[in-house]
N, C-alpha and C. Protein backbone atom coordinates (compact mmCIF):
# COMPACT_ATOMS: atom_id res chain seq x y z
N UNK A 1 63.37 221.84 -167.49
CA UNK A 1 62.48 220.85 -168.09
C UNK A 1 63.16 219.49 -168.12
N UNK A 2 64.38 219.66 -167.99
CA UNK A 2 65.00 218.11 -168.58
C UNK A 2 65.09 217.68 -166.84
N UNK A 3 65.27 217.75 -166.01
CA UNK A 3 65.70 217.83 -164.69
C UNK A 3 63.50 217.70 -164.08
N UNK A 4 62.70 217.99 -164.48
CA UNK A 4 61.78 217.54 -164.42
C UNK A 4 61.19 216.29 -165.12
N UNK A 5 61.53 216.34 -166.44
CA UNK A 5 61.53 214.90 -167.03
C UNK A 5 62.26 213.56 -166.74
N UNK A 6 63.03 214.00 -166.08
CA UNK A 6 64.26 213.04 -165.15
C UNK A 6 63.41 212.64 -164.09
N UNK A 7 62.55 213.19 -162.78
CA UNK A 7 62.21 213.26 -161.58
C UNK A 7 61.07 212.28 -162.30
N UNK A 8 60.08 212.85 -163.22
CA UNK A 8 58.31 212.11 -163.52
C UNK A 8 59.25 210.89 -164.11
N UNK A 9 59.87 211.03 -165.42
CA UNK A 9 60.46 209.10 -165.76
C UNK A 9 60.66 208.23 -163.92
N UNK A 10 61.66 208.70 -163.12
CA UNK A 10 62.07 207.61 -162.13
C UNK A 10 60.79 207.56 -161.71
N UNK A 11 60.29 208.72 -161.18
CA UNK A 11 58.89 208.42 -160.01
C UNK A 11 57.50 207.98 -160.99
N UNK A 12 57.60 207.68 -162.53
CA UNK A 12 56.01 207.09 -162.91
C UNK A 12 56.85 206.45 -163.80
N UNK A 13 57.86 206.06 -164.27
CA UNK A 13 58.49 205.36 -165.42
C UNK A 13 57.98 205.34 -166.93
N UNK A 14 57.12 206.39 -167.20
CA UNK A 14 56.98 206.78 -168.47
C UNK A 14 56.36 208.57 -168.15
N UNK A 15 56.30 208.90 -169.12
CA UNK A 15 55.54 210.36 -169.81
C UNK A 15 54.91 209.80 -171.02
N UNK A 16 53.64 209.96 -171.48
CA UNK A 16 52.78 209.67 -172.44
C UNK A 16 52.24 210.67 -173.05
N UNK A 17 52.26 211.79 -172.33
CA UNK A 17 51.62 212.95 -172.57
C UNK A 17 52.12 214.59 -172.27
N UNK A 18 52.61 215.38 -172.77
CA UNK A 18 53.06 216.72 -172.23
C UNK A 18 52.18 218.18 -173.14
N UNK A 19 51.70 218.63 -171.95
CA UNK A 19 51.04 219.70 -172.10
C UNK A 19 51.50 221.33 -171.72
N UNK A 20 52.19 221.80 -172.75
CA UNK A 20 53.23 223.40 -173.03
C UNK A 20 51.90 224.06 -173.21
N UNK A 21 51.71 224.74 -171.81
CA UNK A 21 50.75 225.63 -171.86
C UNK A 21 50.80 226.97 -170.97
N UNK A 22 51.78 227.78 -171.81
CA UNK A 22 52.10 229.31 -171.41
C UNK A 22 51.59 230.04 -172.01
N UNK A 23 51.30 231.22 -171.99
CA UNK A 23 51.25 232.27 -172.86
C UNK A 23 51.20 233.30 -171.64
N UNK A 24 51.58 234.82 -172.26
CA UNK A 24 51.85 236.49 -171.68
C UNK A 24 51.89 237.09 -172.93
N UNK A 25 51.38 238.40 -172.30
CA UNK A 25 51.63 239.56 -173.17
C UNK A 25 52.01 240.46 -172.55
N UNK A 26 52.76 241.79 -173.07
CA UNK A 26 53.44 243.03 -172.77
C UNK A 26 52.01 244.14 -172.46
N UNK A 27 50.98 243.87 -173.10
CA UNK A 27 49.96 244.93 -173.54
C UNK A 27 50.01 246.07 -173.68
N UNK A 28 51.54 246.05 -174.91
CA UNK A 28 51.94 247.59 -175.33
C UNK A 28 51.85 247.07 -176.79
N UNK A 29 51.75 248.16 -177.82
CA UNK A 29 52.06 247.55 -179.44
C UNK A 29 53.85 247.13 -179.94
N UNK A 30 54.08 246.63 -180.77
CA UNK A 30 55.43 246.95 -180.78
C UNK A 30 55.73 247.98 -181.28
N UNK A 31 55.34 249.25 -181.84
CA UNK A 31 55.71 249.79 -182.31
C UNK A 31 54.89 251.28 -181.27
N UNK A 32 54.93 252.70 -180.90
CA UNK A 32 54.47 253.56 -180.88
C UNK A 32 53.59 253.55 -181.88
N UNK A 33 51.89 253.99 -181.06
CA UNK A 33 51.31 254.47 -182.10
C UNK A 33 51.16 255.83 -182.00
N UNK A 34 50.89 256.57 -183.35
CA UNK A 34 50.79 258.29 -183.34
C UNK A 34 49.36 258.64 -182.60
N UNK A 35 49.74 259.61 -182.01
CA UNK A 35 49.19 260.59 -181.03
C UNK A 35 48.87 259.32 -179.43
N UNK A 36 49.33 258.70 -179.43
CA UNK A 36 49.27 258.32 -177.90
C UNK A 36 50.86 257.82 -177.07
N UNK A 37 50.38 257.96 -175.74
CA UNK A 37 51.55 258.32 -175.22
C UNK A 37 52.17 256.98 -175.15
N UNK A 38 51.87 255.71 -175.39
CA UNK A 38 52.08 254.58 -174.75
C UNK A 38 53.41 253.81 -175.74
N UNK A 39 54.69 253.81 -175.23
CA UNK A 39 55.85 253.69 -175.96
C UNK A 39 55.31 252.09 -176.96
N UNK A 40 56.33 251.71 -177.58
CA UNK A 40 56.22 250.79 -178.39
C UNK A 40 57.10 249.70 -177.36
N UNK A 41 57.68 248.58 -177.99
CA UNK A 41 57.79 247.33 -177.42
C UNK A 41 59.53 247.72 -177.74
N UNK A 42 60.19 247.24 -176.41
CA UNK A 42 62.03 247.42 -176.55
C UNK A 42 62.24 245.88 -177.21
N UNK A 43 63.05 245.84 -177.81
CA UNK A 43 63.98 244.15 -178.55
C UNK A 43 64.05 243.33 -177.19
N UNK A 44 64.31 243.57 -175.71
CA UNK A 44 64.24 242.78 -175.01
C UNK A 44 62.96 242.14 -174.64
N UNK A 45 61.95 243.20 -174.36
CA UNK A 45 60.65 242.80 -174.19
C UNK A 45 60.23 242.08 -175.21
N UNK A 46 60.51 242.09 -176.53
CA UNK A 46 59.71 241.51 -177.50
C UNK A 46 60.58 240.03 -177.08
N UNK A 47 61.75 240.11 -177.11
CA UNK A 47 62.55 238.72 -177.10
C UNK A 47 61.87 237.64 -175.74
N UNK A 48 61.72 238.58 -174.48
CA UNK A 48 60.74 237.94 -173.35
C UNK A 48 59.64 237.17 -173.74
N UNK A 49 58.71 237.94 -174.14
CA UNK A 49 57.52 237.25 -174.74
C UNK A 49 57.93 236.04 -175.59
N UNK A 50 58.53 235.81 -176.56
CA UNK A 50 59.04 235.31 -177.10
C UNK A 50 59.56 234.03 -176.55
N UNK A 51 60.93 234.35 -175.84
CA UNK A 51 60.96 233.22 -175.30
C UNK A 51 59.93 232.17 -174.11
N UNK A 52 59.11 233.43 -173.44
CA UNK A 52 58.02 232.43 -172.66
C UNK A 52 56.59 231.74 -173.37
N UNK A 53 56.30 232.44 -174.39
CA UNK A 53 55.49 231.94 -175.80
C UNK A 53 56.08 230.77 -176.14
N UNK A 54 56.78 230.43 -176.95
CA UNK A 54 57.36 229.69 -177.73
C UNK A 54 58.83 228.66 -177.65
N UNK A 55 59.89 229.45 -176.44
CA UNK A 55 61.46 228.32 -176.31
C UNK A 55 60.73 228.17 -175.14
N UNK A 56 59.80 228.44 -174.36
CA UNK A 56 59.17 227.09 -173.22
C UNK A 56 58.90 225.62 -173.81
N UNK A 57 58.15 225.84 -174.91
CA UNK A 57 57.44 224.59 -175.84
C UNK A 57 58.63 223.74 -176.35
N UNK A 58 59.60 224.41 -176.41
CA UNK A 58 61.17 224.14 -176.95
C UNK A 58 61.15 223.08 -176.37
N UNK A 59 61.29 223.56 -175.26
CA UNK A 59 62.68 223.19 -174.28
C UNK A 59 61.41 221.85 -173.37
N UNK A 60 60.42 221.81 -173.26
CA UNK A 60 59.66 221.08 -172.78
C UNK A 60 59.47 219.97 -173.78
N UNK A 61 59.44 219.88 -175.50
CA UNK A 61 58.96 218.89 -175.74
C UNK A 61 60.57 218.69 -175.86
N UNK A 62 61.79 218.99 -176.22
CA UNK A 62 63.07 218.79 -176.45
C UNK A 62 63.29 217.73 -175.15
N UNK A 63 62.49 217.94 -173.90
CA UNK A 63 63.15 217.18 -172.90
C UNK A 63 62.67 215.65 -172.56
N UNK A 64 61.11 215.74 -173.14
CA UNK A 64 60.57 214.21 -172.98
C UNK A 64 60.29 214.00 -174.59
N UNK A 65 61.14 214.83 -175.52
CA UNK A 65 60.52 213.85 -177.00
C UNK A 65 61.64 212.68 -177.23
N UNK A 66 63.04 212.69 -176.94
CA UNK A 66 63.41 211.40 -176.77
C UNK A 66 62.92 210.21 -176.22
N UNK A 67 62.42 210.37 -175.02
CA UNK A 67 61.34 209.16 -174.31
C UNK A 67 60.90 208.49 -175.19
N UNK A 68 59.60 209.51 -175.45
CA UNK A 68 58.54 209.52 -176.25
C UNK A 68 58.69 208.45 -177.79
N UNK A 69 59.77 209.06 -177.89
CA UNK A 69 60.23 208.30 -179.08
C UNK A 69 60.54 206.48 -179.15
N UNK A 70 61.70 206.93 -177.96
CA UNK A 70 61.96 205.39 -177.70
C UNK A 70 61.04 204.53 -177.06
N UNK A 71 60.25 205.27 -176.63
CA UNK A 71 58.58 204.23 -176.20
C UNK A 71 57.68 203.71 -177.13
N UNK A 72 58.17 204.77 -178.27
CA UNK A 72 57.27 204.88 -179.45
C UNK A 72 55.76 205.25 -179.43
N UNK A 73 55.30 206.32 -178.25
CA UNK A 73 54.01 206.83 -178.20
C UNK A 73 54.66 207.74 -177.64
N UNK A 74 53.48 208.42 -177.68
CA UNK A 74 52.98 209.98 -177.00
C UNK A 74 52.59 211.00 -177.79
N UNK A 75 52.19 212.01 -176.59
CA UNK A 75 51.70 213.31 -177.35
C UNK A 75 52.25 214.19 -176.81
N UNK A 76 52.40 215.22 -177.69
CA UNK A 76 52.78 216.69 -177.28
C UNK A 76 51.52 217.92 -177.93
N UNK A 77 50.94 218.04 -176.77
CA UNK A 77 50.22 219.45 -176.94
C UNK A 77 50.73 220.74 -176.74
N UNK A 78 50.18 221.80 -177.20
CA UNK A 78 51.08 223.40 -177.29
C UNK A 78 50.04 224.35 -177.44
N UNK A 79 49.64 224.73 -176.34
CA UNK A 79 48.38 225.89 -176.22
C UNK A 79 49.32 227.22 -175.53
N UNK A 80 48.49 228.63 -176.29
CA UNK A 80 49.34 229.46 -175.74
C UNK A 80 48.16 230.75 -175.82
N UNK A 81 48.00 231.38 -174.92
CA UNK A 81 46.85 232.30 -174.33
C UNK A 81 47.57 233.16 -173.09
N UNK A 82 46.52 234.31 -172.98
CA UNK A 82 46.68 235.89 -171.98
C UNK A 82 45.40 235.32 -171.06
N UNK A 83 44.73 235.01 -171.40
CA UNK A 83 43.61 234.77 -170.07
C UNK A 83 43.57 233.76 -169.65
């Protein structure tokens, strides 16, 4: 993200706007439920989701909210969805 925010600043000389829009799911529960066969969620898988949910949004507004700042505008949007 920071190495993309580097490339859009030289080639448009601002960012005004950044839109963090990931989301996934495992489509298992985390936990086993009783009487079906379908395991529960491992600490890595849950940590996956996790980080592509949520330290994407991190690491994306972390890389143009300095700009942002020193321009003194912008926005940061954060939508996160399976379909």
């Amino acid at each position: 993200m920071e190495r993309l925010a580097v490339e859009v600043l030289k080639d448009l000389g601002s960012i005004d706007a950044l839109v963090n829009c990931v989301g996934d799911h495992l489509g298992k529960p985390v936990v086993a439920r009783p009487g079906m066969k379908e395991e529960g969620m491992s600490e890595a898988e849950w940590h996956h989701i996790v980080d592509l949910n949520l330290t994407q949004a991190f690491t994306g507004s972390k890389a143009v909210g300095p700009h942002m700042l020193t321009q003194g505008r912008g926005v940061v949007i954060n939508l996160s969805g399976v379909a």
